[in-house]
Protein backbone atom coordinates (compact mmCIF):
# COMPACT_ATOMS: atom_id res chain seq x y z
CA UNK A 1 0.00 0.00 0.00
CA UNK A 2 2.79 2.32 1.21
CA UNK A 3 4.80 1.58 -2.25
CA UNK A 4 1.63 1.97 -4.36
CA UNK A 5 0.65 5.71 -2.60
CA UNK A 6 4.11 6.87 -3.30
CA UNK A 7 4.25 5.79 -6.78
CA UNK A 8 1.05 7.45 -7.36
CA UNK A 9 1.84 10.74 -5.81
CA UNK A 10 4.64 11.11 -8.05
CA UNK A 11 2.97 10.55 -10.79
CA UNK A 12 0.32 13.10 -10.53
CA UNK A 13 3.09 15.83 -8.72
CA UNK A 14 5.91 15.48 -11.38
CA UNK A 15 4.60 17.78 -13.77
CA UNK A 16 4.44 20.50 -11.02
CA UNK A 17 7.41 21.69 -8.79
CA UNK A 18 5.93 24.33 -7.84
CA UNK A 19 3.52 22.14 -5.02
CA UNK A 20 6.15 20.13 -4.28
CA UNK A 21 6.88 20.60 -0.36
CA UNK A 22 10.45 21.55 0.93
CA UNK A 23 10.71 17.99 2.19
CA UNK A 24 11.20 16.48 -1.26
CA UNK A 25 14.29 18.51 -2.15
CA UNK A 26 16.48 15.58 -1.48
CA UNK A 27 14.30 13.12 -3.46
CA UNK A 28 14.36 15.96 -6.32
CA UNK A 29 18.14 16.50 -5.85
CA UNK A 30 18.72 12.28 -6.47
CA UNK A 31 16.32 12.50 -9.73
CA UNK A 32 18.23 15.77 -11.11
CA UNK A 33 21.28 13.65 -10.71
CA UNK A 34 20.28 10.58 -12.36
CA UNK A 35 19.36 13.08 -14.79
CA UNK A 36 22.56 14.74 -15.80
CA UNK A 37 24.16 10.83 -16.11
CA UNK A 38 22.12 9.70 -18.18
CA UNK A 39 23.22 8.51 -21.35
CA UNK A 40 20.24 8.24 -23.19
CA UNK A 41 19.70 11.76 -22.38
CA UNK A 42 22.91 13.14 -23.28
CA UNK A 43 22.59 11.18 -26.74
CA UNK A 44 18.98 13.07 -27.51
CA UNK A 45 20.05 16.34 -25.99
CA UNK A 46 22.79 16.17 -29.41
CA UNK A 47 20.28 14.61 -31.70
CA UNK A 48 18.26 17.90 -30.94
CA UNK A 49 21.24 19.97 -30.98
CA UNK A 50 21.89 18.78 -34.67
CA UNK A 51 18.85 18.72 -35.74
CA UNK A 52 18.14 22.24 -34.42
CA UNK A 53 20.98 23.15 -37.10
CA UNK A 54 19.13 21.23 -40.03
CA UNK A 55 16.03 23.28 -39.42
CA UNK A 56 17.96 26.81 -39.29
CA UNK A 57 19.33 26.24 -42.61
CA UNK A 58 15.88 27.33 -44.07
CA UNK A 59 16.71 30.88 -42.90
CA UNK A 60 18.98 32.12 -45.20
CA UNK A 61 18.69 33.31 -48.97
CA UNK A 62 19.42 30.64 -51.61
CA UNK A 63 22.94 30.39 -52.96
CA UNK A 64 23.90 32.99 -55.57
CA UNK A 65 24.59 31.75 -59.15
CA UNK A 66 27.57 32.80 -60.99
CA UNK A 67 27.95 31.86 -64.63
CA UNK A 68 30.77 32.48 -66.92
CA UNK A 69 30.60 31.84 -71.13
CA UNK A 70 33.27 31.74 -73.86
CA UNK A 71 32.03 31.86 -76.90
CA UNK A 72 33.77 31.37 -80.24
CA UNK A 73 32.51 32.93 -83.01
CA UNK A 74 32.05 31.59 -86.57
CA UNK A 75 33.53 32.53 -89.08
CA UNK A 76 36.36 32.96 -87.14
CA UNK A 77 37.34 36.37 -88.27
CA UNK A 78 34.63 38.00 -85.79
CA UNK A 79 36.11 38.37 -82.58
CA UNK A 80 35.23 35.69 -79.61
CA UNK A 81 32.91 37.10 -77.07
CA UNK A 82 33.04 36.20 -73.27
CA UNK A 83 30.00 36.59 -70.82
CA UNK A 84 29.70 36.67 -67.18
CA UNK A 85 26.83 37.41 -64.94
CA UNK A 86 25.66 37.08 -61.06
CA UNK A 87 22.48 36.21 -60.13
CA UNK A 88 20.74 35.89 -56.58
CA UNK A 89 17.10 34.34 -56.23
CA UNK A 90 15.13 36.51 -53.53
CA UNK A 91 13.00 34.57 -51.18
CA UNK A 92 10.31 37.35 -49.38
CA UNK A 93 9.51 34.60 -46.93
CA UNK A 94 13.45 34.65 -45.48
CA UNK A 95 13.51 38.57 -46.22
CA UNK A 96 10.14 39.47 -44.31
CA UNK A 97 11.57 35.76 -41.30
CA UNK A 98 8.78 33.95 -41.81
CA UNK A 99 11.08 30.75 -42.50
CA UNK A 100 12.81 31.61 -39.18
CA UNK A 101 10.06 31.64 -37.07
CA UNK A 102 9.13 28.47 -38.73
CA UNK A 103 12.54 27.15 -37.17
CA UNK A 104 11.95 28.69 -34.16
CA UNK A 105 8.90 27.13 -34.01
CA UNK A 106 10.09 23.49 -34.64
CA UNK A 107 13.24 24.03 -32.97
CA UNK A 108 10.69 24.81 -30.10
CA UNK A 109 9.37 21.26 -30.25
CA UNK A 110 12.42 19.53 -30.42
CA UNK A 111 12.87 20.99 -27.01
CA UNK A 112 9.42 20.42 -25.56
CA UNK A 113 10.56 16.62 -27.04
CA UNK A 114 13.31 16.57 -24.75
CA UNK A 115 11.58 17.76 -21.93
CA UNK A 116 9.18 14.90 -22.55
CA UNK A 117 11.97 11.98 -22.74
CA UNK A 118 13.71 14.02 -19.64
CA UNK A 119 10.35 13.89 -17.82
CA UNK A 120 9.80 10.03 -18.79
CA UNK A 121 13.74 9.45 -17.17
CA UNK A 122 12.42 10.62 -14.20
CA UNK A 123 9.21 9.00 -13.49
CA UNK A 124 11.19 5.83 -14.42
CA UNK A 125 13.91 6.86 -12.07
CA UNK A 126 11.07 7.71 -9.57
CA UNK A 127 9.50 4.55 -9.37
CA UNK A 128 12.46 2.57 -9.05
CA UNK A 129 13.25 4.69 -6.03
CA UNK A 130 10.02 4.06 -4.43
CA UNK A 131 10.49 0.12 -5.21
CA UNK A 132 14.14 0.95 -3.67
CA UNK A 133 12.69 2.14 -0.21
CA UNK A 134 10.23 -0.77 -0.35
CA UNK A 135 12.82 -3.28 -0.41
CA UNK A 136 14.96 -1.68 2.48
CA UNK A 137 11.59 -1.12 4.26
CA UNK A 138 10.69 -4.87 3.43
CA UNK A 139 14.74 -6.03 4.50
CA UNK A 140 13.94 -3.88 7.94
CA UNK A 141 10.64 -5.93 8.92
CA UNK A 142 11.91 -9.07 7.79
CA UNK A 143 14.88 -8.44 9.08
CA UNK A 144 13.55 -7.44 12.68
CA UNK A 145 10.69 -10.29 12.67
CA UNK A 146 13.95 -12.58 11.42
CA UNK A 147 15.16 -11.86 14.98
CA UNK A 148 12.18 -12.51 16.78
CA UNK A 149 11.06 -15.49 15.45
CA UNK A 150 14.75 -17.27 15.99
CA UNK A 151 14.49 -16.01 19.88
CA UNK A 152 10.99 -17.75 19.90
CA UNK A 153 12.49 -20.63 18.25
CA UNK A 154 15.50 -20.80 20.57
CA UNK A 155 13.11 -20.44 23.28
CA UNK A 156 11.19 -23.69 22.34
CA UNK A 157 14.44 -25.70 21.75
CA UNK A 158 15.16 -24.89 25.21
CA UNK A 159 11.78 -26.18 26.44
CA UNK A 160 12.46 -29.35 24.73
CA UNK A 161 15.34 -30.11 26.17
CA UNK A 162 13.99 -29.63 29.40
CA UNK A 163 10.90 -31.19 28.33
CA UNK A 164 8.60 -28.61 29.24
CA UNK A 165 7.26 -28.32 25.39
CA UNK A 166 6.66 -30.76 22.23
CA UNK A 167 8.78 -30.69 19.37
CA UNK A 168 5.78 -29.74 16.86
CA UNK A 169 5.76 -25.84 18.70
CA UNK A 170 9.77 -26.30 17.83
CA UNK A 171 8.90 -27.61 14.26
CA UNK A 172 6.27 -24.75 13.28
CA UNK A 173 8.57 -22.36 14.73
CA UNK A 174 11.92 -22.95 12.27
CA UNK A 175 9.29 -23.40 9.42
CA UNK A 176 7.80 -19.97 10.27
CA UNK A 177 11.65 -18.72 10.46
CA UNK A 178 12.40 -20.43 6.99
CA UNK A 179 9.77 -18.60 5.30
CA UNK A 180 10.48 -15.59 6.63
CA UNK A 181 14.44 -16.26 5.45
CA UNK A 182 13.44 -17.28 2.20
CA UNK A 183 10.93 -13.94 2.08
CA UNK A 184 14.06 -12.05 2.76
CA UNK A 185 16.57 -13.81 0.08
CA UNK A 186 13.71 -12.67 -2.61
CA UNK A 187 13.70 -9.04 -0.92
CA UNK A 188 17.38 -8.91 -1.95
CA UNK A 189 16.98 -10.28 -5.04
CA UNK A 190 14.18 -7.89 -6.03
CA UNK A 191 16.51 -5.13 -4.70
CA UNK A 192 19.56 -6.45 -6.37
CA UNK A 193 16.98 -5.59 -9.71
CA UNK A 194 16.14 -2.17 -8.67
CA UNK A 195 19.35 -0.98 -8.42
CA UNK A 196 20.53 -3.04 -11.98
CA UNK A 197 17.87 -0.42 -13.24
CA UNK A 198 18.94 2.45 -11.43
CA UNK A 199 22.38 2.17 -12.51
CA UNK A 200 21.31 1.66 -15.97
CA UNK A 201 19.30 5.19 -15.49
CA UNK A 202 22.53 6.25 -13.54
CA UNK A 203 25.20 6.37 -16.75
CA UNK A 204 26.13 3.05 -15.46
CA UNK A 205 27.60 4.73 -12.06
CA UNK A 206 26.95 2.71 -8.86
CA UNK A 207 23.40 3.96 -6.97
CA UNK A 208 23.62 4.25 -3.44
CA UNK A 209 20.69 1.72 -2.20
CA UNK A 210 20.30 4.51 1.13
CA UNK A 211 18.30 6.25 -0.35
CA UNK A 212 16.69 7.49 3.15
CA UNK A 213 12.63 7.89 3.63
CA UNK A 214 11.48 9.45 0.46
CA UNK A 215 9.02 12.15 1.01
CA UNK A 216 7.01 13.91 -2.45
CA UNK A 217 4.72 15.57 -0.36
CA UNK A 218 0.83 15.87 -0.46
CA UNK A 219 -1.58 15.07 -2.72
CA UNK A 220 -3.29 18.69 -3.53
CA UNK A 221 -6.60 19.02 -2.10
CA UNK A 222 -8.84 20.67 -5.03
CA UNK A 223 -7.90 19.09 -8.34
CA UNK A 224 -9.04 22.09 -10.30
CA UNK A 225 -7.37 24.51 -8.60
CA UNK A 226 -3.95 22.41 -8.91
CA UNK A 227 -4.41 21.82 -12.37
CA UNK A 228 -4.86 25.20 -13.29
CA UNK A 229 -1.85 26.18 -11.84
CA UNK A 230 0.50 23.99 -13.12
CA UNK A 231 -0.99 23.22 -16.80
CA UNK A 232 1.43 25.48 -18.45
CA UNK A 233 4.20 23.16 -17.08
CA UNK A 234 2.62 20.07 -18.67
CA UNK A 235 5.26 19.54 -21.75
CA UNK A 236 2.68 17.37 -23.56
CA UNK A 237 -0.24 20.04 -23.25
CA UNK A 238 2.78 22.90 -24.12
CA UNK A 239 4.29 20.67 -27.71
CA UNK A 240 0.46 20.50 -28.75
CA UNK A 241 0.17 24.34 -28.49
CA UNK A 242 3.62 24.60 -30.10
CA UNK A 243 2.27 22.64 -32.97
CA UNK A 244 -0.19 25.00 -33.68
CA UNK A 245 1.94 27.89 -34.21
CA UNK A 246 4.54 25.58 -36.48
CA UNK A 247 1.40 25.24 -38.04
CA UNK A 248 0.74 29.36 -38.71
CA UNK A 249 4.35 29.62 -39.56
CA UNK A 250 4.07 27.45 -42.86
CA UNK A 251 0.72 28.71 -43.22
CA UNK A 252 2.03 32.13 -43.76
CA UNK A 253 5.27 30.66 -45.85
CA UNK A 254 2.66 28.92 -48.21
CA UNK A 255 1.07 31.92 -49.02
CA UNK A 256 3.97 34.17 -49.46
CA UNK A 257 4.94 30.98 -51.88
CA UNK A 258 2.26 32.66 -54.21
CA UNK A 259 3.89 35.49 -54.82
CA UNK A 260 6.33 36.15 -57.84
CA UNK A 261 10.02 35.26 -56.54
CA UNK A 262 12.33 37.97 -57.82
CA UNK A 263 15.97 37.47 -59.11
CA UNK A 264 18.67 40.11 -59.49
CA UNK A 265 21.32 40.15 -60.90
CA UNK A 266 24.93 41.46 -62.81
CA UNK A 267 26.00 40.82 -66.18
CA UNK A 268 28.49 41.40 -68.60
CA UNK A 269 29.04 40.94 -72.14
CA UNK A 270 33.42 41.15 -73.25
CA UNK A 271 34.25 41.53 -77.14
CA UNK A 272 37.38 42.70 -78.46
CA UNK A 273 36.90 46.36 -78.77
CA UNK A 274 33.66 46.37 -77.02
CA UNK A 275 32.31 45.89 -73.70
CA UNK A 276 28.89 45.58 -72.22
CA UNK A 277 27.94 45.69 -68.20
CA UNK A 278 24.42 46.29 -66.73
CA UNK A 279 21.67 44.35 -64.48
CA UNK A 280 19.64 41.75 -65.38
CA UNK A 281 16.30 41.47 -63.35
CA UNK A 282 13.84 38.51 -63.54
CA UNK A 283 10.34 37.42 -61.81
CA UNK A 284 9.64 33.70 -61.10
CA UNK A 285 5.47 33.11 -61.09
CA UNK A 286 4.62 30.03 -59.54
CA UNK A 287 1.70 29.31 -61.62
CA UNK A 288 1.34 24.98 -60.86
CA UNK A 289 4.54 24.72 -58.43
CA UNK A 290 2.48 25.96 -55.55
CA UNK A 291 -1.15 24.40 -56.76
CA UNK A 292 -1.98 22.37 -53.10
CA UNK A 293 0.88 23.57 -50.87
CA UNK A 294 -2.02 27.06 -49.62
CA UNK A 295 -4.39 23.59 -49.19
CA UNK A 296 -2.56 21.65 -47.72
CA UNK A 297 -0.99 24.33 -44.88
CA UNK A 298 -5.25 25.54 -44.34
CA UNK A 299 -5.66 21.76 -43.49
CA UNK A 300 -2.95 21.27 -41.24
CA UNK A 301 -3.72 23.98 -39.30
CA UNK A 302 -7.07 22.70 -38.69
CA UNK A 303 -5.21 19.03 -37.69
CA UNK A 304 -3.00 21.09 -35.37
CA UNK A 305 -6.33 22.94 -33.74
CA UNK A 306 -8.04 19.58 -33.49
CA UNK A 307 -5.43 17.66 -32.33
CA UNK A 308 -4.04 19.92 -29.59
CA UNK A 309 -8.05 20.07 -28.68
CA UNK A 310 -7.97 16.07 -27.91
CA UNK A 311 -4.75 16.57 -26.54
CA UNK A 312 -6.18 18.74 -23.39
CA UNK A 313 -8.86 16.86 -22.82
CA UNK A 314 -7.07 13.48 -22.79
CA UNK A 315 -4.49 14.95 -20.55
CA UNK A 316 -6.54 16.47 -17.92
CA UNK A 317 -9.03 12.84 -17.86
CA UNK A 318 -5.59 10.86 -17.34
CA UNK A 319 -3.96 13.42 -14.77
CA UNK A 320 -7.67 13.29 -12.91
CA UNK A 321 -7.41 9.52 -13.33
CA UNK A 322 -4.40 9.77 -11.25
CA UNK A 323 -5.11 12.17 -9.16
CA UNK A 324 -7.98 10.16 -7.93
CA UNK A 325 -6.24 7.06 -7.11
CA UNK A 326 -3.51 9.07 -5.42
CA UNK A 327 -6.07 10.78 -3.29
CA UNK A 328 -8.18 7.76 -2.59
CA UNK A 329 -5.14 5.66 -1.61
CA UNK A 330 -3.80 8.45 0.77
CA UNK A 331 -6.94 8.96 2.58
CA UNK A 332 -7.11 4.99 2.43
CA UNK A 333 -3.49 4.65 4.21
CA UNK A 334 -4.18 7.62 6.54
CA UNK A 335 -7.34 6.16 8.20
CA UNK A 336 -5.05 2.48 8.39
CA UNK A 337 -1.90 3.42 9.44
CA UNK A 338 -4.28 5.32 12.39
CA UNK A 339 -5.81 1.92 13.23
CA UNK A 340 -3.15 0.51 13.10
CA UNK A 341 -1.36 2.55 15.67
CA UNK A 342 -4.39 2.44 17.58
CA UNK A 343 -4.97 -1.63 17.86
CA UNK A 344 -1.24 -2.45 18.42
CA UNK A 345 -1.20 -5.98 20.06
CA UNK A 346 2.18 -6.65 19.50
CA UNK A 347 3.48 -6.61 23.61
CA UNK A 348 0.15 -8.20 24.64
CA UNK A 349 0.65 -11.28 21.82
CA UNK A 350 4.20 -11.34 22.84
CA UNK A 351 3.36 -11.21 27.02
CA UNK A 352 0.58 -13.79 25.89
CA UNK A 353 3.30 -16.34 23.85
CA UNK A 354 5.51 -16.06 26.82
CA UNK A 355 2.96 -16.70 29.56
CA UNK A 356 1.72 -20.19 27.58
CA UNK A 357 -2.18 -18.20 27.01
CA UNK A 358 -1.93 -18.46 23.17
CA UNK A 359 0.03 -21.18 21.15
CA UNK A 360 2.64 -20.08 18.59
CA UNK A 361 -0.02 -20.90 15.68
CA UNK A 362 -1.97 -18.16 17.36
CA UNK A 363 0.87 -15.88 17.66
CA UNK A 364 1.88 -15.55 14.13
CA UNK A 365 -1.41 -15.45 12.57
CA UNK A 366 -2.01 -12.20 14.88
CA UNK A 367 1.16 -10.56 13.91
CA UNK A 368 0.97 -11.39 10.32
């Protein structure tokens, strides 16, 4: 139950620091660490880097032309003529930066992407933790009941001897003890596990299995209210929005497409005895270049609207999904663990054990 409340509570407070108590720092300070080791993170945080470069190289003008021509005349007695000219295509859409914020815009998500696989390290990272403190919580009890079972075994073994007890009290007592060793063999094996993945998450650097009492604080008490407040955090809701405007952005490119592209240029014209220079200027219509792009950017727009739309309301469902069993399983521990406190019997089973009032059957079924 314990394990289950603090994987839960995670879940529904990693997308918001800003609720997180004070008391969490040092579980935030161990998942900002696995964090900057890991590998898979440093490999996507250059994929982005150099992909970020592939989508700037949009912003810039297209390469100028330069052309040079020798030509030989015929019959040869008129003189050879050589031409030369420079010529640059102008783009209005990387003139007026419509193709940059069309970078900026998908360089945006790239980011928001990372974010998202950063965010997914650390819920992984998070729940192995919790599984961590479960086994050394598990080791502890077992550990401790470990110990008192082998005194109440001892304690039998010297009642046999004396004959003062039977040996089946003796018998259910080391079979009690060898589950409860066995119990405790799998608790380090299951550990042994958690840490396998924690140094995987880790860069492959050895985790330190005291971890200490993990605290992520409390579950917010008004959904709505927490929600609103921390929304604009949410990376998935954010790259939706994001998507829009990359949307826009090509929008606007397509229909700056339409327009005639201009092209300017110099050119010369070299003949013995003669020489020509001026500047040659030329228009580029896109008359069936550009036929579906205008439709095509309208419609994806629409997708982006749509989609981010769905996006929202899946998000908040899921996140309220959460939120519910977080809050239903704290309230559910809360009113236990208060019982439990409460109806204690441990002393009076072990006063009863010792005074011969209860048999050891007895005994162990109450403290299980």
């Amino acid at each position: 139950m314990k394990k289950i409340n603090i994987l839960l509570s995670v879940l529904v407070l990693a997308l918001a620091p800003s609720v997180v108590q004070a008391q969490n720092n040092g579980f935030r300070e161990i998942l900002s660490g696995i964090v900057e080791k890991n590998l898979a993170l440093k490999a996507m945080d250059r994929q982005v880097y150099a992909e970020k470069l592939t989508n700037r190289s949009g912003n810039y003008l297209s390469d100028p032309e330069i052309e040079v021509a020798r030509l030989w005349s015929d019959p040869s007695s008129n003189p050879n003529r050589t031409d030369f000219s420079v010529s640059q295509e102008i783009d209005l859409s990387v003139i007026r930066g419509t193709m940059r914020q069309v970078s900026d815009s998908r360089n945006m998500l790239l980011d928001l992407e990372y974010v998202q696989e950063r965010l997914n390290v650390q819920l992984e990272a998070a729940e192995a933790l919790c599984q961590l403190e479960y086994c050394n919580e598990m080791e502890t009890v077992l550990t401790e009941r470990i110990e008192l079972y082998t005194r109440v075994a001892n304690g039998y073994a010297r009642q046999l001897e004396s004959g003062n007890s039977g040996r089946l009290e003796l018998n259910k007592a080391r079979l009690v003890l060898a589950g409860l060793e066995s119990d405790l063999r799998k608790n380090r094996i299951e550990k042994q596990a958690v840490l396998s993945t924690l140094r995987s998450l880790n860069g492959g650097e050895e985790f330190n299995s005291e971890v200490g009492n993990l605290q992520v604080g409390e579950v917010p008490a008004d959904f709505e209210q927490w929600y609103n407040q921390t929304k604009e955090l949410n990376p998935y809701l954010t790259y939706s929005l994001k998507e829009i405007d990359v949307m826009k952005a090509e929008q606007q490119v397509s229909k700056e497409a339409n327009l005639p592209k201009l092209k300017v240029g110099y050119t010369s014209e070299l003949v013995p005895g003669d020489k020509y220079r001026g500047v040659s200027v030329g228009v580029a219509i896109p008359v069936w270049s550009n036929a579906n792009r205008r439709k095509y950017a309208d419609a994806a727009v629409l997708s982006a609207r749509m989609h981010q739309a769905d996006v929202e309301v899946e998000e908040k469902e899921r996140l309220l999904s959460l939120y519910d069993r977080a809050k239903g399983l704290d309230d559910v521990m809360t009113s236990y663990m208060e019982e439990l406190n409460t109806l204690d019997n441990s002393e009076l089973l072990s006063k009863a054990l010792s005074e011969g009032e209860i048999s050891f059957l007895d005994y162990v079924v109450e403290m299980d």
